[in-house]
Protein backbone atom coordinates (compact mmCIF):
# COMPACT_ATOMS: atom_id res chain seq x y z
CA UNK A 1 4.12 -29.67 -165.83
CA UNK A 2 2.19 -27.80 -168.98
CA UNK A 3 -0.53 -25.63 -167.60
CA UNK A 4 -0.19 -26.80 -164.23
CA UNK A 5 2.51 -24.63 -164.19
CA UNK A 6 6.13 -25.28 -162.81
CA UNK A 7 8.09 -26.43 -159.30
CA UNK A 8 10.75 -23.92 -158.11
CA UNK A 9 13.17 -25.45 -155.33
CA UNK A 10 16.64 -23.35 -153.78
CA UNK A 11 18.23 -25.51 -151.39
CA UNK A 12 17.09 -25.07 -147.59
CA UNK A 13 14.03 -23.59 -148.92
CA UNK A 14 10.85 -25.00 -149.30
CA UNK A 15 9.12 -26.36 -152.80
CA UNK A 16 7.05 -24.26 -154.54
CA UNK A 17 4.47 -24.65 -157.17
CA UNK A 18 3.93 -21.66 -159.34
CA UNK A 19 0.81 -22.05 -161.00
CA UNK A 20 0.08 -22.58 -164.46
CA UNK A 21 -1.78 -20.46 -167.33
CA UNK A 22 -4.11 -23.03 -168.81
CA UNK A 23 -4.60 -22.21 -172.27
CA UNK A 24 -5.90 -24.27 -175.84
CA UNK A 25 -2.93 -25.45 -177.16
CA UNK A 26 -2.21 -25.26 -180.97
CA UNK A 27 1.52 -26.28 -180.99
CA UNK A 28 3.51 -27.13 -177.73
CA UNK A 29 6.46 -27.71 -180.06
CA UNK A 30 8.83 -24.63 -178.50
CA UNK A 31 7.27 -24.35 -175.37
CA UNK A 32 10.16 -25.58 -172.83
CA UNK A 33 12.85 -23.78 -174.62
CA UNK A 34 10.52 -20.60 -174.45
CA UNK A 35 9.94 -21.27 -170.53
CA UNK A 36 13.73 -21.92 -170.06
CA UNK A 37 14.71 -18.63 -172.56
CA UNK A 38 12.24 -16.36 -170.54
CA UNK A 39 13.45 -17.53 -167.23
CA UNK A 40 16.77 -17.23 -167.59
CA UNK A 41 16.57 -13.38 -169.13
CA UNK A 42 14.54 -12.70 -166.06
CA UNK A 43 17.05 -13.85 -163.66
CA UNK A 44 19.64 -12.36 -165.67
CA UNK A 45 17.95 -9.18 -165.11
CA UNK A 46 17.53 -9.74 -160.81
CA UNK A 47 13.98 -10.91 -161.31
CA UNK A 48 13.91 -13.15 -157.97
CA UNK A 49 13.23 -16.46 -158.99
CA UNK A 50 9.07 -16.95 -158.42
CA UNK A 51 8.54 -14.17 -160.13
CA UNK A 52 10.51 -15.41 -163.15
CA UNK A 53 8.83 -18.87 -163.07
CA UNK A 54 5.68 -17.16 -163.11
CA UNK A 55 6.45 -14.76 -166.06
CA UNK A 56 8.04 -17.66 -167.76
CA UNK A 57 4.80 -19.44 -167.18
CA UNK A 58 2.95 -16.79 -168.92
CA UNK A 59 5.24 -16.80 -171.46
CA UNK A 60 5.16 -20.55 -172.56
CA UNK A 61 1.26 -20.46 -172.12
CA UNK A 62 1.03 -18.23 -174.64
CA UNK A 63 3.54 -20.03 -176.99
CA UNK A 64 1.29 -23.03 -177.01
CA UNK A 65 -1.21 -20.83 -178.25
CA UNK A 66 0.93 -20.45 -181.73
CA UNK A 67 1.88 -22.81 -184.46
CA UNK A 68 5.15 -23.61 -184.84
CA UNK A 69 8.21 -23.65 -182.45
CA UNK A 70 9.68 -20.30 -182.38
CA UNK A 71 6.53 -18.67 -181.20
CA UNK A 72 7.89 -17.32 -177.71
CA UNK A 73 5.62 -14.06 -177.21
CA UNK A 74 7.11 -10.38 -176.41
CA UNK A 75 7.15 -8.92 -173.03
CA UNK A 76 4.10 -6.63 -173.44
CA UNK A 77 1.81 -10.05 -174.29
CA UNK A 78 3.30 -11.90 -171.11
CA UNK A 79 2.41 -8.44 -168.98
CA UNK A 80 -1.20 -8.35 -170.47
CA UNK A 81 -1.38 -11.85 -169.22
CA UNK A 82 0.01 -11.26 -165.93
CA UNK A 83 -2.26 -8.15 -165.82
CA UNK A 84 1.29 -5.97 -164.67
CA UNK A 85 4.57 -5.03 -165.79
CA UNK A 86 7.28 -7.38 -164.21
């Protein structure tokens, strides 16, 4: 969904839209494999999943913001966006 964010959906549960970070894209050319990278670290880790969308969010935002496609920030630039630690 680009800056609108992403849709999270368990089975049984209901649908969720995690919002977005709308940013001025330079290059989008990375930007799903950064979101899917992200995510599935954070689960790895226990993140619950809306957390992890949202962090992965963050993250792919701020690859957009980059030229070229392996551009997928650090975890200190996605907590400055998030304005926390995750």
């Amino acid at each position: 969904m680009g800056a609108d964010g992403a849709w999270s959906a368990i089975p049984g549960d209901e649908v969720l839209r995690i919002p977005g970070f709308p940013m001025k894209a330079v290059d989008t050319n990375g930007a799903g494999d950064c979101h899917a990278g992200v995510l599935c670290a954070l689960l790895c880790e226990g993140v619950p999943l809306e957390e992890a969308v949202r962090c992965a969010n963050a993250a792919s935002a701020l690859s957009v913001t980059r030229s070229g496609p392996a551009t997928c920030p650090d975890r200190k630039e996605v907590e400055r966006l998030l304005g926390r630690a995750f």
